[in-house]
Each structure stands twice: as structure tokens, then as C-alpha cells.
Protein backbone atom coordinates (compact mmCIF):
# COMPACT_ATOMS: atom_id res chain seq x y z
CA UNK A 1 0.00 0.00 0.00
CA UNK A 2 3.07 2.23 0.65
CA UNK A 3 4.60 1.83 -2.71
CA UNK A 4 1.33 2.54 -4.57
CA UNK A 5 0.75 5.65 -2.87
CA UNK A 6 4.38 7.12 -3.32
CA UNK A 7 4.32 5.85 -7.45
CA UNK A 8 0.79 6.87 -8.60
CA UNK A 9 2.84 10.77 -8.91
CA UNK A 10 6.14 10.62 -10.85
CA UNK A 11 7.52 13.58 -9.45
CA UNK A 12 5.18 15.35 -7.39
CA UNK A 13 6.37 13.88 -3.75
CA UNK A 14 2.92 12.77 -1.40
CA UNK A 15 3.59 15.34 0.92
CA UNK A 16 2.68 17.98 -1.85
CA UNK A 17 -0.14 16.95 -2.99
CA UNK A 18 -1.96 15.08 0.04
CA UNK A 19 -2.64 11.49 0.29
CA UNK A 20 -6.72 12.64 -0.34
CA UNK A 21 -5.79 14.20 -3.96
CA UNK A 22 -6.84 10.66 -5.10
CA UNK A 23 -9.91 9.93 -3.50
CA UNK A 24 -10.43 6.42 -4.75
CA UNK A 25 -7.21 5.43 -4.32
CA UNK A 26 -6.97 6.56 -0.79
CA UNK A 27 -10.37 4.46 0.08
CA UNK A 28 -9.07 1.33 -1.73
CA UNK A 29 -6.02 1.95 0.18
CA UNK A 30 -7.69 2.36 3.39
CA UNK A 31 -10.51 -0.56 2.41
CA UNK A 32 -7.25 -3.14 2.04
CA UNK A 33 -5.83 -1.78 5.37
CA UNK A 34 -9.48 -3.03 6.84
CA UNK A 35 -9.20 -5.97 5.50
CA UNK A 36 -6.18 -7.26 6.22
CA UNK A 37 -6.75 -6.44 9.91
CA UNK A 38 -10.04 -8.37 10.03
CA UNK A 39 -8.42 -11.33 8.57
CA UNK A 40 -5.66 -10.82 11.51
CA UNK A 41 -8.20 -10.12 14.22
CA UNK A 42 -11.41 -10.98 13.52
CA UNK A 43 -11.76 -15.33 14.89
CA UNK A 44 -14.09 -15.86 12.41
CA UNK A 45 -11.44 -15.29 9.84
CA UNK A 46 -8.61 -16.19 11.64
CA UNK A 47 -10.04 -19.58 11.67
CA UNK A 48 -11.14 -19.69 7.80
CA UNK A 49 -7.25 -18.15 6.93
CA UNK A 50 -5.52 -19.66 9.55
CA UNK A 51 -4.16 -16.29 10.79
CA UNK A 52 -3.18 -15.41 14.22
CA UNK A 53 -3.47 -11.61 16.41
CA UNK A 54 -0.33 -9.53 16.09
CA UNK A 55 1.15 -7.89 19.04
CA UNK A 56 1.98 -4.32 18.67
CA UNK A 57 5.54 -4.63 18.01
CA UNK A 58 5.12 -7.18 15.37
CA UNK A 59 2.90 -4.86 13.65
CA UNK A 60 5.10 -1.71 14.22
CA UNK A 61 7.91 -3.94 12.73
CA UNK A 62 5.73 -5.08 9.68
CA UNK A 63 5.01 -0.96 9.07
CA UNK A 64 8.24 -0.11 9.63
CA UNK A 65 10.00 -2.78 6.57
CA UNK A 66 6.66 -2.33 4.32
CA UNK A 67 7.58 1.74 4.59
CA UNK A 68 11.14 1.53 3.50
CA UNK A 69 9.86 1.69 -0.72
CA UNK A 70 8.04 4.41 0.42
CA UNK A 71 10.71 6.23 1.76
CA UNK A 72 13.10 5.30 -1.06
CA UNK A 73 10.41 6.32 -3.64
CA UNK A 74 9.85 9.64 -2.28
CA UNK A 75 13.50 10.21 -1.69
CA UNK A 76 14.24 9.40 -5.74
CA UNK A 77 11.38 11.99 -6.22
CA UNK A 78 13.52 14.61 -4.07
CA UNK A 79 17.17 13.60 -5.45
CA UNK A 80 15.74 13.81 -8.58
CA UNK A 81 13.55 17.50 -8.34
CA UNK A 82 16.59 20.10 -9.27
CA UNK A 83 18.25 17.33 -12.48
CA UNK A 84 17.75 18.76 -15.85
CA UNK A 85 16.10 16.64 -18.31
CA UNK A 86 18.07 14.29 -20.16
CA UNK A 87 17.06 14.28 -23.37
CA UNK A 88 15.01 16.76 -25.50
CA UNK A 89 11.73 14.28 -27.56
CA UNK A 90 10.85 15.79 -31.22
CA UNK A 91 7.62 15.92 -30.30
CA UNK A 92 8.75 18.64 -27.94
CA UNK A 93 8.08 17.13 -24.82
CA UNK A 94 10.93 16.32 -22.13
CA UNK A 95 11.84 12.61 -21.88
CA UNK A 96 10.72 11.43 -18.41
CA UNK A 97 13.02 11.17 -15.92
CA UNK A 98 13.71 7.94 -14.08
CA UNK A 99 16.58 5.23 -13.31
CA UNK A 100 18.82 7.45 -15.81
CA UNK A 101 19.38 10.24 -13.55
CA UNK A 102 21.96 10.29 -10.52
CA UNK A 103 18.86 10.14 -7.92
CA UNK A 104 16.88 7.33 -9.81
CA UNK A 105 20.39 5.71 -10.22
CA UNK A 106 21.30 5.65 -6.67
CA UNK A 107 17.76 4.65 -5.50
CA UNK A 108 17.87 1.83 -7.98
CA UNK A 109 21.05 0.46 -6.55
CA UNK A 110 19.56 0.63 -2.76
CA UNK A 111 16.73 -1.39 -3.65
């Protein structure tokens, strides 16, 4: 859910233009969130999926590591905000910018 949010913009970081600038994707984002948890808490579907509860710090862990692409994403977006296009298209458009500039580039290599 993390990385969709950070790629549905390709440069315009999350923080700019607000998680709600997407409306639909922010409730299918928030409807998967719901159901995961029920099939982690609620016994009715922990029986059917074989799923166990979570303590806290399990769950706080499993944020934490399904952040990180997040983080990198958004931090590509940033690296990448001040590079000058790399190529000029005939049609007059810039080429977008990606894994060929030095942000994309070291971002790649992280991941």
C-alpha cells in the first residue's frame, strides 16, 4: 500500500499533494488496510485463513519494513527534483526522468 501511494505521482512527492488528492485510491487503500486487519483479528477469519493476532511490536515492525519503498520512492522523487532533463523528444516534450538520472540511479542500486 506504501509503494502505490508514493508511485501513482512521478515527481510530485505525497507530501505535496496530500494522500486525499486521489480519492479512490486513498479508500481502496484504506478498504485493504481493513481488511487485512479483520483477517488478523477478527476469529471468524482467523479460523477460515488460519491467521493469528499480532502484538503491537510485530505490527510496528511489519510498518516499519513495508515503509522503507516508500521512503526510497519519495527520496528518488527529491534527489531527482533540481536534475535537468536528459534528453530533448521531437515531439517537444521532455523525456521522463527515471533510473537514468543520478537520484533514480542511486535509488535503484539501494533497492
Amino acid at each position: 500500500m506504501f509503494h502505490v501511494m508514493a508511485v501513482r505521482l512521478d515527481r510530485e512527492s505525497l507530501f505535496v499533494a496530500g494522500p486525499l488528492s486521489n480519492p479512490l485510491l486513498f479508500g481502496a487503500v484504506i478498504l485493504t488496510l481493513l481488511l487485512q486487519f479483520a483477517l488478523i483479528y477478527v476469529p471468524f477469519l482467523q479460523d477460515v485463513f488460519d491467521t493469528v493476532a499480532l502484538s503491537v511490536s510485530h505490527l510496528l515492525i511489519a510498518f516499519a519494513l513495508s515503509s522503507i519503498i516508500f521512503w526510497m520512492i519519495e527520496m528518488q522523487k527529491w534527489l531527482s527534483a533540481d536534475a535537468k532533463p536528459v534528453a530533448w523528444h521531437p515531439a517537444g516534450s521532455r523525456r521522463r526522468r527515471g533510473a537514468n538520472d543520478l537520484g533514480g540511479a542511486l535509488i535503484c542500486a539501494l533497492i
